[in-house]
PDB file of N, CA and C in Angstrom:
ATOM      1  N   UNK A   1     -17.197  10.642  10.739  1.00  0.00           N
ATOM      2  CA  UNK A   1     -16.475  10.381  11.963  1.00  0.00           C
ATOM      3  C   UNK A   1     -15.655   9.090  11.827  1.00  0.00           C
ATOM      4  N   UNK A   2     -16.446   8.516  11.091  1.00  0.00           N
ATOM      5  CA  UNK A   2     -15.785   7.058  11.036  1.00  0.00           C
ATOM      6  C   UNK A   2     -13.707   7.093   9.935  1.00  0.00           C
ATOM      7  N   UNK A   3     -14.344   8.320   9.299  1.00  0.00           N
ATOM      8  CA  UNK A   3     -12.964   8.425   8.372  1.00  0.00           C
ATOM      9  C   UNK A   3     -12.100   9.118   9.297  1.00  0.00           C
ATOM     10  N   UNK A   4     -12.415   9.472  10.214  1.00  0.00           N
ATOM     11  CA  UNK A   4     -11.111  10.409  10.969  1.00  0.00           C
ATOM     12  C   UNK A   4     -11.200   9.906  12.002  1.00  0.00           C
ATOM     13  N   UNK A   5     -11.545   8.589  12.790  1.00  0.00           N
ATOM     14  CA  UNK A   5     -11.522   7.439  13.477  1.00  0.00           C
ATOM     15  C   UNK A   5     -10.586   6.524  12.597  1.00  0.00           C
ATOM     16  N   UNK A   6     -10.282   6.219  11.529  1.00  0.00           N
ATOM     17  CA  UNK A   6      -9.641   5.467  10.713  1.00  0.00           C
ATOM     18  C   UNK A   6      -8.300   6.081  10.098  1.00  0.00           C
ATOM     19  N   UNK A   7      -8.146   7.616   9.871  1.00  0.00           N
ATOM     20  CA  UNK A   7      -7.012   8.210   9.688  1.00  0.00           C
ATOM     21  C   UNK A   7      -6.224   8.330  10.947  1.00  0.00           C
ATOM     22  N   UNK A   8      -6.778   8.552  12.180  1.00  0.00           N
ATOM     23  CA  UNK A   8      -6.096   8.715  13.123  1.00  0.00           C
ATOM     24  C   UNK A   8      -5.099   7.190  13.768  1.00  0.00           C
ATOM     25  N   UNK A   9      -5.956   6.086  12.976  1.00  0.00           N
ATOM     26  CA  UNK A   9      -5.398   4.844  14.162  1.00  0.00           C
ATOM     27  C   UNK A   9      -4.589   4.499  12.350  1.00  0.00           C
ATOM     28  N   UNK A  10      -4.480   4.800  11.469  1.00  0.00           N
ATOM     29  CA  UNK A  10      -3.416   5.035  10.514  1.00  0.00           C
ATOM     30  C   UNK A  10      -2.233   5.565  10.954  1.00  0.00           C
ATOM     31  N   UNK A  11      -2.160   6.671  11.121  1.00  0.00           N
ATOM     32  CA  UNK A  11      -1.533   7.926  11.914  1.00  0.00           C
ATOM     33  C   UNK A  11      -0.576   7.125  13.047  1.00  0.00           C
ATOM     34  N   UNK A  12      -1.569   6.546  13.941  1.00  0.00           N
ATOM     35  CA  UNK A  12      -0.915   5.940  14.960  1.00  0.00           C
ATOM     36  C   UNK A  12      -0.255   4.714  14.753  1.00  0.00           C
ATOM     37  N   UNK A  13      -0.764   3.553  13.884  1.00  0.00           N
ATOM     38  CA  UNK A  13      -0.184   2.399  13.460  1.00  0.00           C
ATOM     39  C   UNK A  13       1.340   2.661  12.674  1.00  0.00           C
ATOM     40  N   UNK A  14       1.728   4.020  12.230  1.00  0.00           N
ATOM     41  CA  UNK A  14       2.615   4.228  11.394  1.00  0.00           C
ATOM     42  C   UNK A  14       3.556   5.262  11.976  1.00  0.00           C
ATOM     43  N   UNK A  15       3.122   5.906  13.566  1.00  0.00           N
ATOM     44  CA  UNK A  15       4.377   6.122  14.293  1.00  0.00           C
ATOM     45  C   UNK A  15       4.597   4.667  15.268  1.00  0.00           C
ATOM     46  N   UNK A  16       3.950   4.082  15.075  1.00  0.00           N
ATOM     47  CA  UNK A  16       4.372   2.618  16.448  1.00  0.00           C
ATOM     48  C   UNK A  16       4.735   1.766  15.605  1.00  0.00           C
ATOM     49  N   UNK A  17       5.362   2.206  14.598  1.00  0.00           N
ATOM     50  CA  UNK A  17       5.330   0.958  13.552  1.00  0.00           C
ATOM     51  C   UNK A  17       6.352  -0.337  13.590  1.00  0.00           C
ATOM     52  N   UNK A  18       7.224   0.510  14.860  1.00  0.00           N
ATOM     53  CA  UNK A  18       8.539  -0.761  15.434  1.00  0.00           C
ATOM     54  C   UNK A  18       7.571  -1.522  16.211  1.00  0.00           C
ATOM     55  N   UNK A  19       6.526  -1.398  17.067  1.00  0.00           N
ATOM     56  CA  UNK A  19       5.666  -2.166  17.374  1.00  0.00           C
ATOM     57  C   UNK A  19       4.657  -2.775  16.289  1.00  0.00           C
ATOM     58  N   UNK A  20       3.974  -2.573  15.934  1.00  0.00           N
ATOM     59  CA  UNK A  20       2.947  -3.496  14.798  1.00  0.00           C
ATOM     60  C   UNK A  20       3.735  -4.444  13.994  1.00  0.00           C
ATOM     61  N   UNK A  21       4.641  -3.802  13.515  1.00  0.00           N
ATOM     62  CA  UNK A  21       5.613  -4.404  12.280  1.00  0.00           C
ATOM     63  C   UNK A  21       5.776  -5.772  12.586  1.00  0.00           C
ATOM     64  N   UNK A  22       5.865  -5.821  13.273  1.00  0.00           N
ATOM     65  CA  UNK A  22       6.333  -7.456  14.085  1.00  0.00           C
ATOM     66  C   UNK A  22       5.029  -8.362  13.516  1.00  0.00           C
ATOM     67  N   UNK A  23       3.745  -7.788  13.459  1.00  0.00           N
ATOM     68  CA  UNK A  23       2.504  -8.690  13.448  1.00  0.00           C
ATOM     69  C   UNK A  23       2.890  -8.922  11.502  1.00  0.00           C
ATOM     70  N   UNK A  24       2.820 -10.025  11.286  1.00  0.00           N
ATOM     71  CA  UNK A  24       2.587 -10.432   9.719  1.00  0.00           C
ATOM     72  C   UNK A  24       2.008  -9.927   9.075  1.00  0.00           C
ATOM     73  N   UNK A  25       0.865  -9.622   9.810  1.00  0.00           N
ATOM     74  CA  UNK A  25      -0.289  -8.714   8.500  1.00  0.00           C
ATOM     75  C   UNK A  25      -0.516  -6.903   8.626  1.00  0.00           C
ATOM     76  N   UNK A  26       0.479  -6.688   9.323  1.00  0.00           N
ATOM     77  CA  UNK A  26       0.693  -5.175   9.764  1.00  0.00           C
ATOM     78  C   UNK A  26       0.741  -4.497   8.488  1.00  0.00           C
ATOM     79  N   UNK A  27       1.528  -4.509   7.493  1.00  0.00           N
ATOM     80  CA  UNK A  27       1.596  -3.836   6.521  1.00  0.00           C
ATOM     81  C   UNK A  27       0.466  -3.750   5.244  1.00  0.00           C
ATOM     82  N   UNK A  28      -0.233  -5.159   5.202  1.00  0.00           N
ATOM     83  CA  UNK A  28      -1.270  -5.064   4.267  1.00  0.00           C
ATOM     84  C   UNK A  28      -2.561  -4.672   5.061  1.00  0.00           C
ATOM     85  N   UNK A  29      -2.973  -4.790   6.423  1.00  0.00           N
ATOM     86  CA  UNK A  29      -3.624  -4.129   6.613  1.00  0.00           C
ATOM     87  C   UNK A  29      -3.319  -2.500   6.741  1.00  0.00           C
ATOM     88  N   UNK A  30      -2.364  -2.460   7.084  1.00  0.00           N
ATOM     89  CA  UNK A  30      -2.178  -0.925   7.277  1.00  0.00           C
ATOM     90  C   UNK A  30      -2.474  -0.139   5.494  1.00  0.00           C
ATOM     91  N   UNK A  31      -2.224  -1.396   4.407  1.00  0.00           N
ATOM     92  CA  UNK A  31      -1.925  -0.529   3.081  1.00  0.00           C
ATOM     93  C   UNK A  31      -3.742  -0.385   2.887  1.00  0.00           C
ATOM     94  N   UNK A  32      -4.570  -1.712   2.936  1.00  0.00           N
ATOM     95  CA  UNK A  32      -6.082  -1.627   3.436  1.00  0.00           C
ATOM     96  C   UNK A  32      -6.738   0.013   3.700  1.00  0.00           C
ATOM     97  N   UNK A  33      -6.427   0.338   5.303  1.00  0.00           N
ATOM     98  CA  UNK A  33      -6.579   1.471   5.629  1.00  0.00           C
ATOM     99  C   UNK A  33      -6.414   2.414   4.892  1.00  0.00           C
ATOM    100  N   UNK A  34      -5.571   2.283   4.298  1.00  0.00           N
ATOM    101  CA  UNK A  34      -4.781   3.763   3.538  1.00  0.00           C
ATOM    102  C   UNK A  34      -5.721   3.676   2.132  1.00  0.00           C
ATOM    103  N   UNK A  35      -5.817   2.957   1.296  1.00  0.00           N
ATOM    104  CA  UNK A  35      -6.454   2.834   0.614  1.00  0.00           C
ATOM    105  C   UNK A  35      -8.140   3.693   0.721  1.00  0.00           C
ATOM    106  N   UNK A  36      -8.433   3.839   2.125  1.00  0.00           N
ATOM    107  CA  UNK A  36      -9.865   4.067   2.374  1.00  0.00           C
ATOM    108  C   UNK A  36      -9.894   5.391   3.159  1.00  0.00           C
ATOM    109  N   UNK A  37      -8.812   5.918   3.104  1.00  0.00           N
ATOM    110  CA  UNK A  37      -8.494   7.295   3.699  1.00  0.00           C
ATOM    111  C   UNK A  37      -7.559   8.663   3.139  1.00  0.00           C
ATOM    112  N   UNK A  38      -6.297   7.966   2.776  1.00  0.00           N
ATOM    113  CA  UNK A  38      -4.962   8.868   2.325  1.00  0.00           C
ATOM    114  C   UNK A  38      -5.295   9.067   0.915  1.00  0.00           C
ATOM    115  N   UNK A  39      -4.607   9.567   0.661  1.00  0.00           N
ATOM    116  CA  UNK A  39      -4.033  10.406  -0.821  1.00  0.00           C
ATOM    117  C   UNK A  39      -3.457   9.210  -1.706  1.00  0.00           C
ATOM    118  N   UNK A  40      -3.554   9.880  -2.857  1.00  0.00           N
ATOM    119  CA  UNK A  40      -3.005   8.594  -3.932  1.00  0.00           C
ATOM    120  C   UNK A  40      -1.415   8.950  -3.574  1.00  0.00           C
ATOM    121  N   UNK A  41      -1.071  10.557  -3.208  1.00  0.00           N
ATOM    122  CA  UNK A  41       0.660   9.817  -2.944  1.00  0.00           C
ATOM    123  C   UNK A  41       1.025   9.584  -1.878  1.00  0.00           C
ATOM    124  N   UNK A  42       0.207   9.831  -0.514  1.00  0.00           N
ATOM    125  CA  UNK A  42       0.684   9.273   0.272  1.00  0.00           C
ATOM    126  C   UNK A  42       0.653   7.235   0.590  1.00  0.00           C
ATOM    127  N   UNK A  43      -0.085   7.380  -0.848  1.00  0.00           N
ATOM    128  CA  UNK A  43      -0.427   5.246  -1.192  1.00  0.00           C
ATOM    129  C   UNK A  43       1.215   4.864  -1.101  1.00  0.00           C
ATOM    130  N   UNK A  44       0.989   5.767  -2.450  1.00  0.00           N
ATOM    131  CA  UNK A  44       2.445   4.925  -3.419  1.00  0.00           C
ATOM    132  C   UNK A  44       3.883   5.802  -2.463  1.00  0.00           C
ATOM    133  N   UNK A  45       3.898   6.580  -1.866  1.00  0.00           N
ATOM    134  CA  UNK A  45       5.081   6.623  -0.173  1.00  0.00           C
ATOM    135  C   UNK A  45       4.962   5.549   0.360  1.00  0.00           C
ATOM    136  N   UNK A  46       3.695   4.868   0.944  1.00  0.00           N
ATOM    137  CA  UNK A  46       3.676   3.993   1.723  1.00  0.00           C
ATOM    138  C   UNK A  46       4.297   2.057   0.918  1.00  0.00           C
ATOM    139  N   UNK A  47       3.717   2.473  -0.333  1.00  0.00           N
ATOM    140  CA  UNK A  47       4.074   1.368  -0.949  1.00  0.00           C
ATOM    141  C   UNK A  47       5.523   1.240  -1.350  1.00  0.00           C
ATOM    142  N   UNK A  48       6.221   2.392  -1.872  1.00  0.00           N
ATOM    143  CA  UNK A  48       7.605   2.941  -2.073  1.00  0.00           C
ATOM    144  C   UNK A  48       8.639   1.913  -0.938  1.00  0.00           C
ATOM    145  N   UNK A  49       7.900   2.442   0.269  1.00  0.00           N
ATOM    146  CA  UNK A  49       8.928   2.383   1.297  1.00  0.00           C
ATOM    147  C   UNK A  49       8.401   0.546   2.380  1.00  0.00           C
ATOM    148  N   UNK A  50       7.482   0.330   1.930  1.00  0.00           N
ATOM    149  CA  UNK A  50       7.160  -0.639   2.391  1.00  0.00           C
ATOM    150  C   UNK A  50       6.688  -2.041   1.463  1.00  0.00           C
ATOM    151  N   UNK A  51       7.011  -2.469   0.220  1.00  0.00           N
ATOM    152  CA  UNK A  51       6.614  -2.848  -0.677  1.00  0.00           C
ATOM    153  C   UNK A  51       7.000  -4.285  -0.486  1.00  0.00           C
ATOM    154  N   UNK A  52       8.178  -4.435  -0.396  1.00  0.00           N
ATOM    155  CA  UNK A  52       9.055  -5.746   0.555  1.00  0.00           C
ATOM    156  C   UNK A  52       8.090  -6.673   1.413  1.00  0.00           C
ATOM    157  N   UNK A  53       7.043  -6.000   1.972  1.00  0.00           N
ATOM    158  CA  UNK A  53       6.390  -6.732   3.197  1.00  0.00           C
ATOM    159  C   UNK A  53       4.696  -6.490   2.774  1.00  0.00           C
ATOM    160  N   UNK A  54       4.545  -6.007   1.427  1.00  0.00           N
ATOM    161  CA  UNK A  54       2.764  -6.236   1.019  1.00  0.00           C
ATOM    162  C   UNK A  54       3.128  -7.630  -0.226  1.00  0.00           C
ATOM    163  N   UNK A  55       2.013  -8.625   0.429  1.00  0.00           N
ATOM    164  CA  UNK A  55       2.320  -9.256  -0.883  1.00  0.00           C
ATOM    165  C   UNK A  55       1.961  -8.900  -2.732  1.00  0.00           C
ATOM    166  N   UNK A  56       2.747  -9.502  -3.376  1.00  0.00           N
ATOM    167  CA  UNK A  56       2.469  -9.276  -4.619  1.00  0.00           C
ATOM    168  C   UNK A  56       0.723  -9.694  -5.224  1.00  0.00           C
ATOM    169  N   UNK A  57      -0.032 -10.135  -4.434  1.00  0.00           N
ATOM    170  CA  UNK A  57      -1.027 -10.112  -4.742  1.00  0.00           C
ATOM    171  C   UNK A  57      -2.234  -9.096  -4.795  1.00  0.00           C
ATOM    172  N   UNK A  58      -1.922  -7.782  -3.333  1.00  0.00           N
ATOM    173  CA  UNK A  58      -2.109  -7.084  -3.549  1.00  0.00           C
ATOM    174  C   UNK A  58      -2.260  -5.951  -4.314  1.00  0.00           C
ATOM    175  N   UNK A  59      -1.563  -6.028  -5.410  1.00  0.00           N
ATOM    176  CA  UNK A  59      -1.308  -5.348  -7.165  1.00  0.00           C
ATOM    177  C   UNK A  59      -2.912  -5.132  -7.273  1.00  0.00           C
ATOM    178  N   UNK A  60      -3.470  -6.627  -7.865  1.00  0.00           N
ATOM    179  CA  UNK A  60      -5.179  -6.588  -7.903  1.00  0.00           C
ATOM    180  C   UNK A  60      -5.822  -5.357  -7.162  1.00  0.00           C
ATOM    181  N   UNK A  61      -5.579  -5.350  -5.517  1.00  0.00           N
ATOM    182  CA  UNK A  61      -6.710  -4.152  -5.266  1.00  0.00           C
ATOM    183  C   UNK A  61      -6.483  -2.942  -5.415  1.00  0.00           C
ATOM    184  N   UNK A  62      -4.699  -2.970  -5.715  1.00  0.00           N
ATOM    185  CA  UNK A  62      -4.252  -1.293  -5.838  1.00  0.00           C
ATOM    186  C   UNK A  62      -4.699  -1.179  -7.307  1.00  0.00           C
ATOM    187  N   UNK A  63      -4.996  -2.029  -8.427  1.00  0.00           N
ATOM    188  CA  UNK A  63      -5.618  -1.618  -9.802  1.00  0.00           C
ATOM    189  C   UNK A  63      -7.033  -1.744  -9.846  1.00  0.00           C
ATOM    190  N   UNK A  64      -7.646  -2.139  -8.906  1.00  0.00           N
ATOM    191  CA  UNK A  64      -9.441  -2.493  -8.565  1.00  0.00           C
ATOM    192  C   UNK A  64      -9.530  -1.220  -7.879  1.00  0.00           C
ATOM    193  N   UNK A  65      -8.535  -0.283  -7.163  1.00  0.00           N
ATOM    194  CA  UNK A  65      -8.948   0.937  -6.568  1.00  0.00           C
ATOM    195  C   UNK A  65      -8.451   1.970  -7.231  1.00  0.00           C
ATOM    196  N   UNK A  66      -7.547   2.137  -8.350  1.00  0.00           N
ATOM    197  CA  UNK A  66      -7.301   2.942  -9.761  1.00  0.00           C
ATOM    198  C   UNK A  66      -5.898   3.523  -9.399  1.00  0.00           C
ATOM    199  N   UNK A  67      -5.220   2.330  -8.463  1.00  0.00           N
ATOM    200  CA  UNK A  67      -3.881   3.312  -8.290  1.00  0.00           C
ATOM    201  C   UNK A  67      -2.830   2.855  -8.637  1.00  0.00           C
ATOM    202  N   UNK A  68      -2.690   3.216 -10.026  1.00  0.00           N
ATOM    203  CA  UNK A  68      -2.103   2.605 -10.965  1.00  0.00           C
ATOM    204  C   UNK A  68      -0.518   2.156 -10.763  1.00  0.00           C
ATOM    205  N   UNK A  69      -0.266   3.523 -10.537  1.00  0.00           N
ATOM    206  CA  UNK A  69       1.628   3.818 -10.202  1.00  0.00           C
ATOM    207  C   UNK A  69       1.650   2.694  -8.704  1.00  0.00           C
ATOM    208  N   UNK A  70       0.958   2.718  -7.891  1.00  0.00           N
ATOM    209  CA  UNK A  70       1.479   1.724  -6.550  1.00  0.00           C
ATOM    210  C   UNK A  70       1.180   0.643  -6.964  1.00  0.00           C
ATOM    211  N   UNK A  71       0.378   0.209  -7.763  1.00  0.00           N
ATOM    212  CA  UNK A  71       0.601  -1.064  -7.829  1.00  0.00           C
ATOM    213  C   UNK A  71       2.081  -1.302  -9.456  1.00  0.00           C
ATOM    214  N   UNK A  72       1.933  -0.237  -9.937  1.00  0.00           N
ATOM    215  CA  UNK A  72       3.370  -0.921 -10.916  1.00  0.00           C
ATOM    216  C   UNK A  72       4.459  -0.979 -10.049  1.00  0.00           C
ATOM    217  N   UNK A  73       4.877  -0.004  -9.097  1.00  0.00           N
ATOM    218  CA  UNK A  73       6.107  -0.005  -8.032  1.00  0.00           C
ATOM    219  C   UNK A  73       5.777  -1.356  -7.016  1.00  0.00           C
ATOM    220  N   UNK A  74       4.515  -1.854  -6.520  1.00  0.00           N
ATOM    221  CA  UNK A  74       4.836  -3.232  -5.757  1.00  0.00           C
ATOM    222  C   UNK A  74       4.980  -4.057  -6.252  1.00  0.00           C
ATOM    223  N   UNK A  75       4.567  -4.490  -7.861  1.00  0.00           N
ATOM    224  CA  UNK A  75       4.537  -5.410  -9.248  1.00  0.00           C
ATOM    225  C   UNK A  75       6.339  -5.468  -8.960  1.00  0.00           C
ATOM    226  N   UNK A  76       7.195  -4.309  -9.635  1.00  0.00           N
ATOM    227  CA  UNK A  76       8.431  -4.336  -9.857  1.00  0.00           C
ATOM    228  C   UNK A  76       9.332  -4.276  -8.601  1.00  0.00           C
ATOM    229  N   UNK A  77       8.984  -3.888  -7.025  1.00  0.00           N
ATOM    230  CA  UNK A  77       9.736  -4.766  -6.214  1.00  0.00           C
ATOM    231  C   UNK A  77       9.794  -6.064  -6.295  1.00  0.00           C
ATOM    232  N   UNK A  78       8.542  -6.941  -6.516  1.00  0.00           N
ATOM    233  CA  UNK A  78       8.629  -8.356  -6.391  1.00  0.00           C
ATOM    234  C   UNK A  78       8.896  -8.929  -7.402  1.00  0.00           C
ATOM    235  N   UNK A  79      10.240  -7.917  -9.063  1.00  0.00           N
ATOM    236  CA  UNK A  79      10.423  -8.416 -10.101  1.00  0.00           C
ATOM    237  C   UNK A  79       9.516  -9.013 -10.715  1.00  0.00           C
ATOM    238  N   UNK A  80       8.451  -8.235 -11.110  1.00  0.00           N
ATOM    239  CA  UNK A  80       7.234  -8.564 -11.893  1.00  0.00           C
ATOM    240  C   UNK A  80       7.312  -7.587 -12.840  1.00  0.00           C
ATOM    241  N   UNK A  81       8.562  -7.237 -13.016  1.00  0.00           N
ATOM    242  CA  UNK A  81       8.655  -5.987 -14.350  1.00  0.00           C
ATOM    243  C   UNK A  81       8.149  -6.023 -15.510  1.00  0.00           C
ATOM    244  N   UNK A  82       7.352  -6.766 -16.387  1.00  0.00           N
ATOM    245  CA  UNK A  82       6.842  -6.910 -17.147  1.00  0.00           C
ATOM    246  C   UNK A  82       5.497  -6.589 -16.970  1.00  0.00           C
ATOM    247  N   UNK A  83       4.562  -7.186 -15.811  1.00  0.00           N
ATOM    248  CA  UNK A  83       3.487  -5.947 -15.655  1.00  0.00           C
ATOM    249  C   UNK A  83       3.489  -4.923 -14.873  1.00  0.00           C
ATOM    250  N   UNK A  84       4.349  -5.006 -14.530  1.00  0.00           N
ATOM    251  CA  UNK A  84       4.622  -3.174 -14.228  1.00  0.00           C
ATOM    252  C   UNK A  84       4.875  -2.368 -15.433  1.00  0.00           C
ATOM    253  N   UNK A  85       5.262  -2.901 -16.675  1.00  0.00           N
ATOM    254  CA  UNK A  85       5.533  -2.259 -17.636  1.00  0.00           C
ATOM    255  C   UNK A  85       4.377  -2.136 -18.516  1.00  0.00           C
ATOM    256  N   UNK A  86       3.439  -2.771 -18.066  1.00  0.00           N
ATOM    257  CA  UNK A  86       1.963  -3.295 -19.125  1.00  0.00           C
ATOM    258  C   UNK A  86       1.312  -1.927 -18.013  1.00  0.00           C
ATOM    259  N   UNK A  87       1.329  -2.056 -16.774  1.00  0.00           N
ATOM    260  CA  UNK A  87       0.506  -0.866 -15.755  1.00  0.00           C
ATOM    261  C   UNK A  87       1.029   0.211 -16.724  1.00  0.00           C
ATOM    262  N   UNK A  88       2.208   0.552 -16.910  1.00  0.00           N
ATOM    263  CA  UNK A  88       2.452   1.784 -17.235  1.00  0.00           C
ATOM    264  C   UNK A  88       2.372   2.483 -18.448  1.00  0.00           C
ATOM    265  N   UNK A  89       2.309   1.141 -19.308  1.00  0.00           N
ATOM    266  CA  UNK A  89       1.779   1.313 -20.718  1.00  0.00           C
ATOM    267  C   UNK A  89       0.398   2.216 -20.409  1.00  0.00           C
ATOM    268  N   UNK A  90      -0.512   1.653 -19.823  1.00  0.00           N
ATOM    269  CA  UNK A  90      -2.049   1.858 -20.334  1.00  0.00           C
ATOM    270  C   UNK A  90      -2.382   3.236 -19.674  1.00  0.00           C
TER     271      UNK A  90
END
C-alpha cells in the first residue's frame, strides 16, 4: 500500500509540477521517489528532461541504485563527460 501511496503522490507531484517546481528541492526529491517506485526508463525520462535542476551529486545514488544510463546522462548535462564516458564504458 505504501508503494501505490508513493506512486500516486509521484503521479501527482509531476502533473502540478508548475506548482512544486518552484520549491528547490522539488526535483531531487521527486527523482528520490522515483527511484523507489518507477521503471528504470521512466528514471532516465525523468532525468532526460529534468537533469538541469538534480544536482550533480546525485550521479552517486543513481550508480548505488544500478541505474547506470541516468546517472551517465545527469554526469554529461553538468559536462562531466568524462565519467559519463567511464559509466558507459563498464
Amino acid at each position: 500500500q505504501y508503494v501505490q501511496w508513493l506512486n500516486a503522490l509521484c503521479d501527482y507531484m509531476t502533473r502540478k509540477s508548475a506548482e512544486f517546481s518552484r520549491q528547490p528541492d522539488y526535483y531531487p526529491a521527486l527523482l528520490k521517489a522515483y527511484l523507489l517506485v518507477k521503471t528504470p526508463e521512466l528514471i532516465i525520462e525523468f532525468v532526460q528532461s529534468s537533469a538541469s535542476y538534480v544536482p550533480v551529486d546525485y550521479c552517486k545514488i543513481l550508480i548505488d541504485a544500478r541505474h547506470y544510463n541516468a546517472a551517465a546522462v545527469l554526469y554529461s548535462s553538468h559536462e562531466k563527460h568524462q565519467q559519463a564516458i567511464d559509466i558507459w564504458k563498464k
